[in-house]
C-alpha atoms as a PDB file:
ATOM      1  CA  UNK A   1       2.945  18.991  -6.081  1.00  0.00           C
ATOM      2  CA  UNK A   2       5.227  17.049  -8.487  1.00  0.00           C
ATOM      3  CA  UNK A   3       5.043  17.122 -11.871  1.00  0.00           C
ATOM      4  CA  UNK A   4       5.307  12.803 -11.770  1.00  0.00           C
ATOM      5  CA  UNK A   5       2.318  12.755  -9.597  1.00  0.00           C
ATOM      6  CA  UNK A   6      -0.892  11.082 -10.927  1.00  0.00           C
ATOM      7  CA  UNK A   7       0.859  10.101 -14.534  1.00  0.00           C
ATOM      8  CA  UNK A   8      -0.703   6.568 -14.357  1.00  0.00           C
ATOM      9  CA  UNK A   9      -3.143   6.446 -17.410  1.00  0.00           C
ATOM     10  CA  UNK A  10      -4.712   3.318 -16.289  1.00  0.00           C
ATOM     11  CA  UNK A  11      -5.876   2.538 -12.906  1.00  0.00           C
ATOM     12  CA  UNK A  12      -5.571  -1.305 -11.620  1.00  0.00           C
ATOM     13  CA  UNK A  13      -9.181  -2.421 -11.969  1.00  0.00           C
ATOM     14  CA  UNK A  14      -9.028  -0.906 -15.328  1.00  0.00           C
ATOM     15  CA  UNK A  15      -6.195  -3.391 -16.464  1.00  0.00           C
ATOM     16  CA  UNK A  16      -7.613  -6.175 -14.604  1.00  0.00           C
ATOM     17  CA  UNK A  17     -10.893  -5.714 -16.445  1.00  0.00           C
ATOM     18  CA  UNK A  18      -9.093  -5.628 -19.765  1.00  0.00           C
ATOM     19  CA  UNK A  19      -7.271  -8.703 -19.195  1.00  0.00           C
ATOM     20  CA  UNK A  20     -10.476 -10.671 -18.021  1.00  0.00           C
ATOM     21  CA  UNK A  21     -11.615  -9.008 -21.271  1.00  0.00           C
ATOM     22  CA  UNK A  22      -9.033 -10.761 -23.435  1.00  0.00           C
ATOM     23  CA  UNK A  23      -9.098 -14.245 -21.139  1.00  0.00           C
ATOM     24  CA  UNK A  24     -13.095 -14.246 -22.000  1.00  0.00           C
ATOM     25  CA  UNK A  25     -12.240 -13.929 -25.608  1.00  0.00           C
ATOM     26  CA  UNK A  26      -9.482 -16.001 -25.709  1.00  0.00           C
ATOM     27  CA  UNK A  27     -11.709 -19.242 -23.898  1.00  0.00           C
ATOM     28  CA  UNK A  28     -14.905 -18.116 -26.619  1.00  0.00           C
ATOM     29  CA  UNK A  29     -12.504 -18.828 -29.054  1.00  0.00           C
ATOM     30  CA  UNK A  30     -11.428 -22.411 -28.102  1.00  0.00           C
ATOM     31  CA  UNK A  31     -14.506 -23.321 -27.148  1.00  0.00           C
ATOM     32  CA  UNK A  32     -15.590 -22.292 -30.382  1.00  0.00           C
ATOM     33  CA  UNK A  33     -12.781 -24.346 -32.412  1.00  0.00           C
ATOM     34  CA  UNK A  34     -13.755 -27.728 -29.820  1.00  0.00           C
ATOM     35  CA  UNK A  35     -10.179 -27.260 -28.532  1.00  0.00           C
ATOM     36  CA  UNK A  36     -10.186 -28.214 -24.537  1.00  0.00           C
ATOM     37  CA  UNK A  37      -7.596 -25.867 -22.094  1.00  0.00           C
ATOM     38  CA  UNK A  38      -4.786 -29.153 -22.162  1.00  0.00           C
ATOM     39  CA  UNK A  39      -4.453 -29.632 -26.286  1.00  0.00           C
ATOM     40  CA  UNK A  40      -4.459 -25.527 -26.472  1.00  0.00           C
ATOM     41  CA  UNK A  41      -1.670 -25.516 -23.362  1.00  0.00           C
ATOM     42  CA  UNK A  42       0.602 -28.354 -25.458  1.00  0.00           C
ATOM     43  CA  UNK A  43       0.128 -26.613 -28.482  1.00  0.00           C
ATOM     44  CA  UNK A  44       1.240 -22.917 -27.188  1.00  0.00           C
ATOM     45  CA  UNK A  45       4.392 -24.993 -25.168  1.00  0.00           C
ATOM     46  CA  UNK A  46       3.012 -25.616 -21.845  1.00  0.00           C
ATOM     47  CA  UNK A  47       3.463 -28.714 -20.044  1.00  0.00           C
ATOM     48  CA  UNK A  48       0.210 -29.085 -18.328  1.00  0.00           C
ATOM     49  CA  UNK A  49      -2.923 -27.180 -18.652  1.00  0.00           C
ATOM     50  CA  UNK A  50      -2.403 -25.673 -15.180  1.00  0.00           C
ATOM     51  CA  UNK A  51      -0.519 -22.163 -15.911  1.00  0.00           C
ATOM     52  CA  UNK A  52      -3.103 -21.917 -18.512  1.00  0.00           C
ATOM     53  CA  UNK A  53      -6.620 -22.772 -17.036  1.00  0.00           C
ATOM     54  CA  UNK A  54      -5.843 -20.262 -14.582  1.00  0.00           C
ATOM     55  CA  UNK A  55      -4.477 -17.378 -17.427  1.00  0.00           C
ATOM     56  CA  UNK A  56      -8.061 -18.467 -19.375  1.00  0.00           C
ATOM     57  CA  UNK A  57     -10.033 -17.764 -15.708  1.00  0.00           C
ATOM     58  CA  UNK A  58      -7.630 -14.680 -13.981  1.00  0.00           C
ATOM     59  CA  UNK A  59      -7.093 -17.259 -10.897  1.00  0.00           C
ATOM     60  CA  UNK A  60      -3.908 -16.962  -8.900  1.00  0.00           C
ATOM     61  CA  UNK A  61      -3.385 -13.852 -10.948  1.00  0.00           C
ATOM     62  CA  UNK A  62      -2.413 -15.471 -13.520  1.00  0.00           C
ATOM     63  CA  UNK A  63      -2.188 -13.830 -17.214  1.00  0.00           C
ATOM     64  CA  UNK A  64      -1.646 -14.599 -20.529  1.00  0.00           C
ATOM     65  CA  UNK A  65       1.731 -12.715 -21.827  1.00  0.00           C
ATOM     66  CA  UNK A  66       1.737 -11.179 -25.459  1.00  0.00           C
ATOM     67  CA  UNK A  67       3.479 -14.229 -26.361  1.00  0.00           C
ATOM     68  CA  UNK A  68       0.441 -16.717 -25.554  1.00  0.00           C
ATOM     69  CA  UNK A  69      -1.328 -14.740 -27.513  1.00  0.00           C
ATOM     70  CA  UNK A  70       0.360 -14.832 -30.452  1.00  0.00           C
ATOM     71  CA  UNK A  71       0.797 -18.269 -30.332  1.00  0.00           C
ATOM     72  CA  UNK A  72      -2.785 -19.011 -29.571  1.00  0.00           C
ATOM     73  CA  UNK A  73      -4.015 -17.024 -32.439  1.00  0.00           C
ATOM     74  CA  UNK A  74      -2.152 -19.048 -34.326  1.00  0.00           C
ATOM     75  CA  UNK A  75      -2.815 -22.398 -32.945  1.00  0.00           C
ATOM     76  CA  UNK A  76      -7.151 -21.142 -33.415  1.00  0.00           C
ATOM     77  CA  UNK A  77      -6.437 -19.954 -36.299  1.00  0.00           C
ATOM     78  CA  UNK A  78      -7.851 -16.708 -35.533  1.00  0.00           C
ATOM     79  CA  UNK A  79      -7.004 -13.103 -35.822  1.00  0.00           C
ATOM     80  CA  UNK A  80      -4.917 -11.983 -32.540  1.00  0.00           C
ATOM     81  CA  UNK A  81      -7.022  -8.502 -32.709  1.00  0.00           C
ATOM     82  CA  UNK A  82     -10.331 -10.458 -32.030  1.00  0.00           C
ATOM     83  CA  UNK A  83      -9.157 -11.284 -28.722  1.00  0.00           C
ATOM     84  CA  UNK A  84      -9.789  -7.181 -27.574  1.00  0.00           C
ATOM     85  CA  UNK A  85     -12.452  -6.611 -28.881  1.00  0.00           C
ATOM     86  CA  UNK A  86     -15.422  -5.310 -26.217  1.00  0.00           C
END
């Protein structure tokens, strides 16, 4: 057996239910603020509300990078850390 085998700390559905976690908060959070998936996409720099409709509902596999994040705390005006919490 080799000491590299079974050093994964997270397995797959694991992840993908944490970043379903943070897509959930991230939509409760517009919604919240009135703010509808194209004027949060502009305001974060995306053209169209495509990439991000389907980052806000894990379609196409689609995910929102640490970047989006950021940048849609910011644009909510709320605290990035909300967005992982269970």
């Amino acid at each position: 057996m080799s000491v590299f085998e079974n050093l994964c700390v997270a397995e797959e559905k694991e992840i993908k239910e944490f970043i379903k976690l943070v897509a959930r908060n991230i939509k409760k959070a517009r919604q919240d603020k009135g703010v509808t998936q194209l004027e949060l996409a502009l305001m974060i720099g995306q053209k169209s509300s495509a990439f991000y409709a389907n980052a806000e509902n894990y379609t196409k596999n689609r995910r929102f990078n640490l970047e989006h994040i950021y940048k849609i705390a910011k644009a909510l005006d709320v605290n990035v850390l909300d967005f992982f919490k269970s």
